[in-house]
N, C-alpha and C. Protein backbone atom coordinates (compact mmCIF):
# COMPACT_ATOMS: atom_id res chain seq x y z
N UNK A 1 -1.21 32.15 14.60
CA UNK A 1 -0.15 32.79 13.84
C UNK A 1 -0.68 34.12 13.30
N UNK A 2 0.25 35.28 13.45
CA UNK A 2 -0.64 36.29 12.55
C UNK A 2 -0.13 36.88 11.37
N UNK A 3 -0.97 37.44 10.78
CA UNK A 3 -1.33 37.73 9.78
C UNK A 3 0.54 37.52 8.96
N UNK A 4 0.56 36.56 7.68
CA UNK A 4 1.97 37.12 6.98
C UNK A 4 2.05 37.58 5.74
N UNK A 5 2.58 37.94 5.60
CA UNK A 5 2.68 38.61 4.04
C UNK A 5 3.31 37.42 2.83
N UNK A 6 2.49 37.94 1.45
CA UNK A 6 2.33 36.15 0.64
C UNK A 6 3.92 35.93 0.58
N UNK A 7 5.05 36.51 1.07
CA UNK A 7 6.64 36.35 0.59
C UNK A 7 6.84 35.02 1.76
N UNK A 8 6.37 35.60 2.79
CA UNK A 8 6.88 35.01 4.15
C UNK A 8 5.67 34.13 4.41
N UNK A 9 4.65 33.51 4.03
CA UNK A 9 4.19 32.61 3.96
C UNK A 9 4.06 31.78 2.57
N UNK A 10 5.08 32.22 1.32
CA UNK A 10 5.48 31.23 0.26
C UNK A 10 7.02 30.71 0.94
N UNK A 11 7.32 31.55 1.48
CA UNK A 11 8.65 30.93 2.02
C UNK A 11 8.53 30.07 3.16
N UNK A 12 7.76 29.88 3.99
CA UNK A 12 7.32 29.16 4.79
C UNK A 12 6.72 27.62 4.10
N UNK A 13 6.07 27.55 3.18
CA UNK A 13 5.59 26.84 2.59
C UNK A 13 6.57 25.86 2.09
N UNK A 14 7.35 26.86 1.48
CA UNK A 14 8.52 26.26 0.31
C UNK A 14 9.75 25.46 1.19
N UNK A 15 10.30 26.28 2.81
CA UNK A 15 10.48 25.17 3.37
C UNK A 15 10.41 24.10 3.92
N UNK A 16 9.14 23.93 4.51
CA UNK A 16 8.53 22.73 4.97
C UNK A 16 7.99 21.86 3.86
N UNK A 17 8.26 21.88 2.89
CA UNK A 17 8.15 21.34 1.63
C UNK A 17 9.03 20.55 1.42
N UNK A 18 10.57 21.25 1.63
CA UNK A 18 11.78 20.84 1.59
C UNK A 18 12.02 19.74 2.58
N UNK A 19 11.27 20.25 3.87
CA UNK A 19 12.05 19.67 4.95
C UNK A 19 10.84 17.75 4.36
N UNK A 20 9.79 17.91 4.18
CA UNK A 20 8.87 17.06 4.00
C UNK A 20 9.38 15.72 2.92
N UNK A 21 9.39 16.85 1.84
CA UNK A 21 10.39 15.73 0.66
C UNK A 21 11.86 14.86 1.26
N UNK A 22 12.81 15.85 1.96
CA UNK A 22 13.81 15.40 2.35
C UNK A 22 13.82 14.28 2.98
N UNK A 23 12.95 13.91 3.73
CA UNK A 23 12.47 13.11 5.24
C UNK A 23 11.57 11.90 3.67
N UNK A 24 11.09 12.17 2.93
CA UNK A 24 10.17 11.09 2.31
C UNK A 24 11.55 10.60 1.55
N UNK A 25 12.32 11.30 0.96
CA UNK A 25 13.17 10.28 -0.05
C UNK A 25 14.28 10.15 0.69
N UNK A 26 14.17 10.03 1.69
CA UNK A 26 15.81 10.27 2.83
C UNK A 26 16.39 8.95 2.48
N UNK A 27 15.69 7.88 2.23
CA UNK A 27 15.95 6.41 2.15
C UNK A 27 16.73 6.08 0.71
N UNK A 28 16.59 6.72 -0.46
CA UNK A 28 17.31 6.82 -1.68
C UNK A 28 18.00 7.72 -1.96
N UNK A 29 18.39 8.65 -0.91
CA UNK A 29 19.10 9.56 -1.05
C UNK A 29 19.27 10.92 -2.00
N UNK A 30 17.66 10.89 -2.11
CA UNK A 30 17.06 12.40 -3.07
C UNK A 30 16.70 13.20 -1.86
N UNK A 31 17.17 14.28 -2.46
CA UNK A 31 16.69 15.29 -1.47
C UNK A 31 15.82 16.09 -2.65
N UNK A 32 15.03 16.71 -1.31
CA UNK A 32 14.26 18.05 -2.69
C UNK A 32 14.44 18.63 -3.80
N UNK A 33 16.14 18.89 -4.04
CA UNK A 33 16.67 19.51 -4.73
C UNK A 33 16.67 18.40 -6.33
N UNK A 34 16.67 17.23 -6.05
CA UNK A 34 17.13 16.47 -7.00
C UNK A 34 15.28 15.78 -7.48
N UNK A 35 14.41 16.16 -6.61
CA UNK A 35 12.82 14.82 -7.45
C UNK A 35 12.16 15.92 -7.88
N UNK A 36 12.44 16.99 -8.26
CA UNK A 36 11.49 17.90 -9.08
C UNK A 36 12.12 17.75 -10.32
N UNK A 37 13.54 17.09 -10.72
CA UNK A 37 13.89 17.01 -12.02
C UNK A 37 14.17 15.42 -12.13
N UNK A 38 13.77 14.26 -11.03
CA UNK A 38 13.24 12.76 -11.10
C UNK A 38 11.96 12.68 -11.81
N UNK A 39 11.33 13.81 -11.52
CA UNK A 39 10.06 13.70 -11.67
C UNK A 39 9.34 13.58 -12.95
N UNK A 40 10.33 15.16 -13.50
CA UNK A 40 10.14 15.50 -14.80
C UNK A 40 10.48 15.25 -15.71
N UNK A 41 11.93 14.28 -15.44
CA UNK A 41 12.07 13.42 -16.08
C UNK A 41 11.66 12.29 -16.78
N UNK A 42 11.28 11.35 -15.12
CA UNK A 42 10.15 9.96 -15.86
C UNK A 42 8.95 10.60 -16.50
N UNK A 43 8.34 11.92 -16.38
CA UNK A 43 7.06 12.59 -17.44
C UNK A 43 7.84 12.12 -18.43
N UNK A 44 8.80 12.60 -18.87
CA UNK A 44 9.27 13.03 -20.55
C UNK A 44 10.48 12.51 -20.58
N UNK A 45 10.54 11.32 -20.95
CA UNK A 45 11.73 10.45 -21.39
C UNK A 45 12.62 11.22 -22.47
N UNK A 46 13.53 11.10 -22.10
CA UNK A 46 14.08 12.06 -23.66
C UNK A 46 14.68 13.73 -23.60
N UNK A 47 13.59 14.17 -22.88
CA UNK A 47 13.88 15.22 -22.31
C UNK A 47 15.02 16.07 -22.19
N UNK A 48 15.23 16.89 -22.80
CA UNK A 48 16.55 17.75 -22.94
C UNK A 48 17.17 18.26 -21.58
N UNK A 49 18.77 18.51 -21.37
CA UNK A 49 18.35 19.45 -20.21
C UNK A 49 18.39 20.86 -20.17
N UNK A 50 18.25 21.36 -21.69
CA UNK A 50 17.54 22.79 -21.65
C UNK A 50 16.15 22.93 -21.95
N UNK A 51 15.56 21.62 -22.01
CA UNK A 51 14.06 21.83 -21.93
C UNK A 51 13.80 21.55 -20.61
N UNK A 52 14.18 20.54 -19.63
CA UNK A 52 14.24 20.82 -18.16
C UNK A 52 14.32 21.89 -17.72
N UNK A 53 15.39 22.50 -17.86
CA UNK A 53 15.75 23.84 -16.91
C UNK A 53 14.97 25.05 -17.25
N UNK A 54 13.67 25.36 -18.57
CA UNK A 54 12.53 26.09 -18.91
C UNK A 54 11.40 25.10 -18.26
N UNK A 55 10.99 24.20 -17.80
CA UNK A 55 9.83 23.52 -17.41
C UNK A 55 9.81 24.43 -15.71
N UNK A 56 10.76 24.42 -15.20
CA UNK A 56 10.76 24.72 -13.70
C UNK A 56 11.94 26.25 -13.88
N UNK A 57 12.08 26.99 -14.88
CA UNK A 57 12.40 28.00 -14.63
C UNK A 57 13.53 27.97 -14.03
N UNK A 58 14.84 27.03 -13.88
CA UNK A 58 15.98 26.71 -13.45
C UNK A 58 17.09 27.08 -14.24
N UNK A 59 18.08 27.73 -14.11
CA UNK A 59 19.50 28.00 -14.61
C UNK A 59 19.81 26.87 -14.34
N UNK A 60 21.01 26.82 -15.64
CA UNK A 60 21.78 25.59 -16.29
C UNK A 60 22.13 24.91 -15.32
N UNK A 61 23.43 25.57 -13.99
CA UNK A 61 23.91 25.56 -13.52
C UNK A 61 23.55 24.50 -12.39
N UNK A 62 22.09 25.07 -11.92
CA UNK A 62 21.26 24.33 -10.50
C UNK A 62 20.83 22.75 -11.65
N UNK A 63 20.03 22.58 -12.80
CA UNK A 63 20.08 21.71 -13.48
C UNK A 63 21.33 20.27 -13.69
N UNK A 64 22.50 20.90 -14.23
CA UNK A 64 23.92 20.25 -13.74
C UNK A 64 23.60 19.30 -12.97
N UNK A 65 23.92 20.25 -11.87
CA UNK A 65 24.43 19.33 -10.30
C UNK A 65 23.15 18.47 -10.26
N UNK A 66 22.03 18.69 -10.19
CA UNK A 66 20.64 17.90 -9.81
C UNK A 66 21.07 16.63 -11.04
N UNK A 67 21.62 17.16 -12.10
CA UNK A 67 21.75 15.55 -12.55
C UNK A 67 22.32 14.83 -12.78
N UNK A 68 23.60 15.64 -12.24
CA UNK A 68 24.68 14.00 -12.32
C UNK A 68 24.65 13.70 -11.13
N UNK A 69 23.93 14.48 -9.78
CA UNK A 69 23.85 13.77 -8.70
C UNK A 69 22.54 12.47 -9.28
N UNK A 70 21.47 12.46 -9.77
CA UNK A 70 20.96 11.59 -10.17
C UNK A 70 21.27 10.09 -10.47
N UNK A 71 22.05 10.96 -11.77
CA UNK A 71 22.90 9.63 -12.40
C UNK A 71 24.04 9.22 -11.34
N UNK A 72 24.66 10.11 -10.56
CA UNK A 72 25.72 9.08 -9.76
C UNK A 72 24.89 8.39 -8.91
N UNK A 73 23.72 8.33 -8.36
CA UNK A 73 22.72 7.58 -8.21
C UNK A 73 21.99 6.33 -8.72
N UNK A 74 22.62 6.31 -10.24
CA UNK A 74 21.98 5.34 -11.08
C UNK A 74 20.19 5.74 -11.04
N UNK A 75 19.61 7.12 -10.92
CA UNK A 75 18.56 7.12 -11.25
C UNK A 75 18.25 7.54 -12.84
N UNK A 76 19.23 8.06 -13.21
CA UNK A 76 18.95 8.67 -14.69
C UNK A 76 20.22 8.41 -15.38
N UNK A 77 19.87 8.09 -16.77
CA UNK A 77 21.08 8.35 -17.32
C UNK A 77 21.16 8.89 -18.79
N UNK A 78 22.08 9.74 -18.90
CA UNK A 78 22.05 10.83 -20.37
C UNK A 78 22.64 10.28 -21.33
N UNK A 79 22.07 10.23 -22.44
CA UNK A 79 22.56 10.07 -23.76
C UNK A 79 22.38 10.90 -25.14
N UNK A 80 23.85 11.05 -25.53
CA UNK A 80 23.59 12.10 -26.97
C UNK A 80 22.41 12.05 -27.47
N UNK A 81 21.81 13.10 -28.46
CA UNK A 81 21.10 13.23 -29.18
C UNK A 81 21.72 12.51 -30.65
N UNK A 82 20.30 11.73 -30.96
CA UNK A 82 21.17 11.11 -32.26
C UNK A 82 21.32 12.03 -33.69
N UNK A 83 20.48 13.07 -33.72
CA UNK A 83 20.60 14.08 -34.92
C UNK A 83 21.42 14.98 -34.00
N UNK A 84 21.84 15.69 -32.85
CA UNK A 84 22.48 16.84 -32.47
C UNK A 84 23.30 16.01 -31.35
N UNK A 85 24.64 16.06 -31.36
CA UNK A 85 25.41 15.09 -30.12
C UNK A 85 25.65 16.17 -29.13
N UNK A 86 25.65 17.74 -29.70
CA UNK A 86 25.40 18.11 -28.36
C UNK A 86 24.72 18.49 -27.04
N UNK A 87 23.61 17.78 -27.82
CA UNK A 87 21.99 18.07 -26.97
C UNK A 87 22.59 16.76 -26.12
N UNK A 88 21.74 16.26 -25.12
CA UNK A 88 22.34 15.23 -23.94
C UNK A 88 20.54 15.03 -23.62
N UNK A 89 20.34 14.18 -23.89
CA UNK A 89 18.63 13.48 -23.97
C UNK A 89 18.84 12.62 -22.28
N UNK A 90 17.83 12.96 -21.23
CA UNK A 90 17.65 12.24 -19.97
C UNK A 90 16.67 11.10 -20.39
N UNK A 91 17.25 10.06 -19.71
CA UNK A 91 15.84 8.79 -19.18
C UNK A 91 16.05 8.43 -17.72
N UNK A 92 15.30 8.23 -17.31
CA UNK A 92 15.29 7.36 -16.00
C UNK A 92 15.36 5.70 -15.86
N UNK A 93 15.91 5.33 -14.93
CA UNK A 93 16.10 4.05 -15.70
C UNK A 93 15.13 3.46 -14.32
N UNK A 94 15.19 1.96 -14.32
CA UNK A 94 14.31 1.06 -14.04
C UNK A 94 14.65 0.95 -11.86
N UNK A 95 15.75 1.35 -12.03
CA UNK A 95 16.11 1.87 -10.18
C UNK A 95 15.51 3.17 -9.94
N UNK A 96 14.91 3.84 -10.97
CA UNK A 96 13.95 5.20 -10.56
C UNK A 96 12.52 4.49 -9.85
N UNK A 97 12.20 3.48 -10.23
CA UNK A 97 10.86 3.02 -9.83
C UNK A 97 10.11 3.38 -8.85
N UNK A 98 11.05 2.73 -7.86
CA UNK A 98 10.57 2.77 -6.43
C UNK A 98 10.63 4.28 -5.95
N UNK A 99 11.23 4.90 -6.43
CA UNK A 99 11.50 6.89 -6.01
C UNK A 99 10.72 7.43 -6.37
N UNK A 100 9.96 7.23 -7.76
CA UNK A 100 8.63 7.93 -8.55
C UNK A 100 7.95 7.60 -7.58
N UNK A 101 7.56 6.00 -7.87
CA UNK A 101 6.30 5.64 -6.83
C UNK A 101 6.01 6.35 -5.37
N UNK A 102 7.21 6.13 -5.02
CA UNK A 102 6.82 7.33 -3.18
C UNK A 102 7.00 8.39 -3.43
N UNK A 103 7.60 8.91 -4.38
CA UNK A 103 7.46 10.64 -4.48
C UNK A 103 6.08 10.92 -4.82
N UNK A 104 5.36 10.23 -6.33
CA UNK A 104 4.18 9.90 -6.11
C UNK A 104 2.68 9.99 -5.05
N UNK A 105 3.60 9.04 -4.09
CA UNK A 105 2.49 8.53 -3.23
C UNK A 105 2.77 10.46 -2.01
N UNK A 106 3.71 10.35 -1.97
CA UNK A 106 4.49 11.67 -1.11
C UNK A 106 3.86 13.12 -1.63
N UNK A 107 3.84 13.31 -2.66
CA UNK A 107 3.43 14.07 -3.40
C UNK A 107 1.91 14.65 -2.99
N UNK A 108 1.23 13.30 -3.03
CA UNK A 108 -0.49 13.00 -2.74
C UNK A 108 -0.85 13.72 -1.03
N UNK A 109 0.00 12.75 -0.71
CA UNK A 109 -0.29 13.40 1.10
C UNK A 109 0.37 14.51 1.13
N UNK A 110 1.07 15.59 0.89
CA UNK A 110 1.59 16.38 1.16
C UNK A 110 0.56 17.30 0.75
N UNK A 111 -0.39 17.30 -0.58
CA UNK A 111 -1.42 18.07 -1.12
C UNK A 111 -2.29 18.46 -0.32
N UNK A 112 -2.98 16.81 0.06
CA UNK A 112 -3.95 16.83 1.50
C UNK A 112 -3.45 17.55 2.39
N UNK A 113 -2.08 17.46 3.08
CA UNK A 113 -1.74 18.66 4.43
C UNK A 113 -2.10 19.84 3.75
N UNK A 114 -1.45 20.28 2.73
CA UNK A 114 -1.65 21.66 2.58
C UNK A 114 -2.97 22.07 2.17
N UNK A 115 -3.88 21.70 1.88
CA UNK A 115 -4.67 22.06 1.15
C UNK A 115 -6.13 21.59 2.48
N UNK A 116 -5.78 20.69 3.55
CA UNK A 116 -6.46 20.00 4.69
C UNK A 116 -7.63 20.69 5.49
N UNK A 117 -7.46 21.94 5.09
CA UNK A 117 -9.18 22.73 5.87
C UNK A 117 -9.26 24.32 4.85
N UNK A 118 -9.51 23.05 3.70
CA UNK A 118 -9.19 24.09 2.38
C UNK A 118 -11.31 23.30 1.99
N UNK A 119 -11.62 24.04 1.19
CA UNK A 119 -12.72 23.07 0.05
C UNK A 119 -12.57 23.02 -1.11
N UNK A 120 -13.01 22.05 -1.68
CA UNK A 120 -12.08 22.03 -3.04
C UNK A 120 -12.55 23.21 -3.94
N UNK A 121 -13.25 23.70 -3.47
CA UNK A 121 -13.31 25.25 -4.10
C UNK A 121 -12.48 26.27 -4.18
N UNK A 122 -12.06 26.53 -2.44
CA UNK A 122 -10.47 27.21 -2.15
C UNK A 122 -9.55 26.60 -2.53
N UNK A 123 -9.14 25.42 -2.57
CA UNK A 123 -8.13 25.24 -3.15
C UNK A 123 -8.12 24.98 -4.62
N UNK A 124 -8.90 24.92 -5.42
CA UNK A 124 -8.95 25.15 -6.87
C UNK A 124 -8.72 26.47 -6.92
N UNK A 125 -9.47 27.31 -6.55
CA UNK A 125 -9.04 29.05 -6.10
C UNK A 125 -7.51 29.25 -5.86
N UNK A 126 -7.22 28.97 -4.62
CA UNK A 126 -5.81 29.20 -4.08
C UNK A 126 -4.77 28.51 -5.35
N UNK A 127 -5.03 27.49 -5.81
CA UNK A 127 -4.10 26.95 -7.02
C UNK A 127 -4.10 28.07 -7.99
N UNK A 128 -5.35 28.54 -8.86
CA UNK A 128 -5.02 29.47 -9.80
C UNK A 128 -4.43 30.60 -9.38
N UNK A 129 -4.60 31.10 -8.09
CA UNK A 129 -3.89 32.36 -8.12
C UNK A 129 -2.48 31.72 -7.69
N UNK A 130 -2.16 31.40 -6.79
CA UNK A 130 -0.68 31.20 -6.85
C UNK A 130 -0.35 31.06 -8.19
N UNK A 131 -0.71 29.92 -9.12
CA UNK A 131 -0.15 29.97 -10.72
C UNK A 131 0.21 31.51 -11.08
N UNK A 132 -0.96 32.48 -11.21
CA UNK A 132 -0.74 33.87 -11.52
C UNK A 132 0.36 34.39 -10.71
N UNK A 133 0.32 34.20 -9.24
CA UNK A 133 1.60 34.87 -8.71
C UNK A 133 3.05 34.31 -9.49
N UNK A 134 3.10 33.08 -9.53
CA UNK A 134 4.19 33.28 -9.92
C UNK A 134 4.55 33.11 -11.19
N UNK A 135 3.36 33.15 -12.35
CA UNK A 135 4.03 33.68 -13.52
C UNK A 135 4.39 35.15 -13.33
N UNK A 136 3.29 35.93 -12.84
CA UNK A 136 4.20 37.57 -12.25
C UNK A 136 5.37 37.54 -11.93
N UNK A 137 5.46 36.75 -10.97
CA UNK A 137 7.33 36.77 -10.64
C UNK A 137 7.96 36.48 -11.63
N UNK A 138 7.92 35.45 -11.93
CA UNK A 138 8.89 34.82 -13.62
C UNK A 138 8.75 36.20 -14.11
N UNK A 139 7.81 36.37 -14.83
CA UNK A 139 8.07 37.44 -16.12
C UNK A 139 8.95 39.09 -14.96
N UNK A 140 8.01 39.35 -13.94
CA UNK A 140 8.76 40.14 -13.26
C UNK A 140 10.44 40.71 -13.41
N UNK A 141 10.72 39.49 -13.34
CA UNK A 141 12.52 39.01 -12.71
C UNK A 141 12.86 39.23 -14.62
N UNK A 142 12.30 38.47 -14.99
CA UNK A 142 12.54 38.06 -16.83
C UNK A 142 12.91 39.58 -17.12
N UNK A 143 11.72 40.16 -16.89
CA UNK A 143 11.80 41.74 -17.57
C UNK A 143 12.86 42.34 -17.08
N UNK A 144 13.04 42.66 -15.43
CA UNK A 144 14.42 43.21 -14.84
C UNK A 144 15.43 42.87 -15.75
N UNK A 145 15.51 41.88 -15.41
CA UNK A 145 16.99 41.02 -16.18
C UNK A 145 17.65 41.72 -17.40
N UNK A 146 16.22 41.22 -18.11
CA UNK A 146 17.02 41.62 -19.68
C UNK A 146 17.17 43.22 -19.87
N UNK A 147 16.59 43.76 -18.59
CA UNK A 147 16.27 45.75 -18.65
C UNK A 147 18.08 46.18 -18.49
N UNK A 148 18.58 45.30 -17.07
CA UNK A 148 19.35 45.91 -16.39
C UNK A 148 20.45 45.07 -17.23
N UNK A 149 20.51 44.32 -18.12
CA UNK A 149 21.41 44.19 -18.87
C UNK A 149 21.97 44.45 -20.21
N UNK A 150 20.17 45.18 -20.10
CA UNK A 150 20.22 46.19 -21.44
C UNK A 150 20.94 47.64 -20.90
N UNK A 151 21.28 48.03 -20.01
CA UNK A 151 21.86 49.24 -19.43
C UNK A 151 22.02 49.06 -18.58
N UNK A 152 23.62 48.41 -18.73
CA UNK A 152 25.02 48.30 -17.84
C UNK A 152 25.03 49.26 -16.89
């Protein structure tokens, strides 16, 4: 393969990622879109979903859909906040089990491919800088944003 530039080999990455997850939870009917917020969920029981949608840098909007497809799933289910009723607190319930566990286990082997004629030197390496790339992007985009909406 030659040489790509880090856009077109994060995008490369990011789909066969997709296509990988899709094919591992094909059997419970999560797709990619929906076990990065299964995930982060069973972390943090309770979990807001505007503290979700700042963990992974997600608008409200993509958040939504990922979770009432969940819950029409019976993997999660939302309940008021008992001091604020309009906060909406996530748990995962006890039919998440088996989806953690192989996302889990899915998760593990997918590391090994990518990381597979890496040493754990490069890829401790390659981990921190990607982290740096894409807090650059975040704040990048962050800064645009609030620039070009500071002058309409």
């Amino acid at each position: 393969m030659n040489q790509l530039s880090y856009t077109k080999s994060a995008s490369i990455i990011h789909r066969q990622t997709n296509r990988f997850y899709d094919r591992a939870l094909a059997s419970f009917h999560v797709g990619c879109g929906q076990q990065f917020f299964l995930a982060k969920i069973y972390e943090h029981n309770g979990i807001s979903m505007y503290d979700l949608a700042k963990t992974g840098h997600f608008d409200k909007g993509t958040v939504t859909k990922a979770v009432q497809k969940l819950e029409e799933l019976g993997y999660i289910q939302s309940c008021a906040d008992a001091d604020d009723r309009r906060i909406r607190r996530l748990y995962t319930t006890p039919a998440a089990e088996p989806v953690i566990e192989t996302l889990r286990q899915n998760k593990q082997r997918w590391d090994r491919v990518l990381t597979e004629s890496l040493s754990p030197e490069e890829a401790a390496e390659l981990l921190r800088l990607m982290t740096k790339m894409a807090e650059n992007a975040y704040h990048y985009i962050e800064k645009g944003v609030s620039e070009s909406n500071a002058n309409p």
